[in-house]
Protein backbone atom coordinates (compact mmCIF):
# COMPACT_ATOMS: atom_id res chain seq x y z
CA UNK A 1 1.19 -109.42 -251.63
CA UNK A 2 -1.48 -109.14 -248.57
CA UNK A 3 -2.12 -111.50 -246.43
CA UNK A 4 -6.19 -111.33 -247.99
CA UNK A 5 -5.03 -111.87 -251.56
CA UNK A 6 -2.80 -115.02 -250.18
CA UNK A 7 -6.00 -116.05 -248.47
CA UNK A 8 -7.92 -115.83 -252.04
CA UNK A 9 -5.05 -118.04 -253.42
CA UNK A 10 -5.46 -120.35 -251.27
CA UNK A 11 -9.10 -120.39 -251.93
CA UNK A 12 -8.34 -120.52 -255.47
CA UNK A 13 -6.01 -123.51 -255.15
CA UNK A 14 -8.98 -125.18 -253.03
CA UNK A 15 -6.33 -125.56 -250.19
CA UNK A 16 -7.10 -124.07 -246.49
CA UNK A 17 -4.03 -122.35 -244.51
CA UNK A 18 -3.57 -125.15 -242.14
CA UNK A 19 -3.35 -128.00 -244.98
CA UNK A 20 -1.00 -125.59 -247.02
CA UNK A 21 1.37 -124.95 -244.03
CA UNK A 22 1.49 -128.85 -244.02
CA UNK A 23 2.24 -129.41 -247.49
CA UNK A 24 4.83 -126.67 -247.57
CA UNK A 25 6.13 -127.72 -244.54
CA UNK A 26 5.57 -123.76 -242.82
CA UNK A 27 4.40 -124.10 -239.24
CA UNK A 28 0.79 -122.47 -239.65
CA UNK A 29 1.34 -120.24 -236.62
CA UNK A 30 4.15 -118.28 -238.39
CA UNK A 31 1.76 -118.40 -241.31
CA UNK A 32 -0.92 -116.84 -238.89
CA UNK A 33 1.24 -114.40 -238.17
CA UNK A 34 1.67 -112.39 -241.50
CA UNK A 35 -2.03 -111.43 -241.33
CA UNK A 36 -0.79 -109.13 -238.26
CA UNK A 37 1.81 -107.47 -240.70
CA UNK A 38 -0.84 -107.66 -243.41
CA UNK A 39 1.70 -108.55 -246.27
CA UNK A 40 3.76 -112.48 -246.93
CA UNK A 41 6.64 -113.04 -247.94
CA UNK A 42 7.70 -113.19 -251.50
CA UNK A 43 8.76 -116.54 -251.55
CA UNK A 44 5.15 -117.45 -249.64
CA UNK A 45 3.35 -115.10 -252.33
CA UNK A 46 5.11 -117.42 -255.72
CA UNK A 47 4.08 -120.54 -253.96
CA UNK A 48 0.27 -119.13 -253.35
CA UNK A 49 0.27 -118.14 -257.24
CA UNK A 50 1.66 -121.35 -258.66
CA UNK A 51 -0.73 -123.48 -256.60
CA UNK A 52 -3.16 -121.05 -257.65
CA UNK A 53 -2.34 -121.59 -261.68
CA UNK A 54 -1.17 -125.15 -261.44
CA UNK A 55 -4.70 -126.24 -259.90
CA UNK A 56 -6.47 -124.05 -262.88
CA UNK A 57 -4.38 -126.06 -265.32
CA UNK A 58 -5.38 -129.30 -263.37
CA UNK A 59 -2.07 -129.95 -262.13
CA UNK A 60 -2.22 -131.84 -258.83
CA UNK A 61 0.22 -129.93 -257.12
CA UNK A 62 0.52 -131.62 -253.52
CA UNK A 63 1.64 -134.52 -255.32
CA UNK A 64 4.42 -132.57 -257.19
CA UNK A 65 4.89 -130.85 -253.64
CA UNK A 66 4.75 -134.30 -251.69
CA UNK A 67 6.94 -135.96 -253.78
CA UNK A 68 9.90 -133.20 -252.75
CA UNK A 69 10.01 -135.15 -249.11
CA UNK A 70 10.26 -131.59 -247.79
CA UNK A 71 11.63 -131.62 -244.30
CA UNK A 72 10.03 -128.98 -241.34
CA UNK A 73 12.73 -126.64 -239.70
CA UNK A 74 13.40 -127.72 -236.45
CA UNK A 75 13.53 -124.76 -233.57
CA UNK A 76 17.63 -124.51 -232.65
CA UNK A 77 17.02 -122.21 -229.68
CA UNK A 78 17.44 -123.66 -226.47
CA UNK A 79 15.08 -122.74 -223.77
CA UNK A 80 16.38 -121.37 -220.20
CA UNK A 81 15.91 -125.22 -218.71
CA UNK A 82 18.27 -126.87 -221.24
CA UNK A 83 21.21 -124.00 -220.51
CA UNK A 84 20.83 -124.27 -217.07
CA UNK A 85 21.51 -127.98 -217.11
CA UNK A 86 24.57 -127.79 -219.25
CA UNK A 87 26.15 -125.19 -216.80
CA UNK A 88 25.36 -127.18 -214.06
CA UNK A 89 26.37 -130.60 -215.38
CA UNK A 90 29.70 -129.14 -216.32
């Protein structure tokens, strides 16, 4: 799917990119960053279409959504600063 036909989704599901990234729990910069590639992800794509068709249907979907207590990834990398003091500490 492009990243315009997500967009119309969205507009379809009467849900802007930053609110969705919220509800799904996506940080909206990596969302940002499939316009540069110009295609999402599948998994991105079925969640754009069901909000899409569940909001036609008048399903309230961020409730459905909400009620899954999704959880955000949290970054595992460590920077340079928080290696450094290991070594050191060591």
């Amino acid at each position: 799917m492009t990243f315009i036909e997500f967009k119309k989704l969205l507009l379809d599901a009467e849900i802007s990119l930053p609110k969705f990234s919220k509800l799904i729990k996506v940080s909206e910069k990596n969302l940002q960053s499939y316009k540069k590639k110009g295609e999402v992800p599948n998994a991105i794509a079925v969640i754009a279409v069901c909000f899409a068709k569940m909001h036609q249907a008048g399903m309230d979907y961020r409730l459905i959504v909400e009620a899954l207590e999704l959880k955000a990834k949290e970054k595992k990398g460590a920077g340079f600063a928080k290696t450094r003091k290991k070594e050191s500490s060591e």
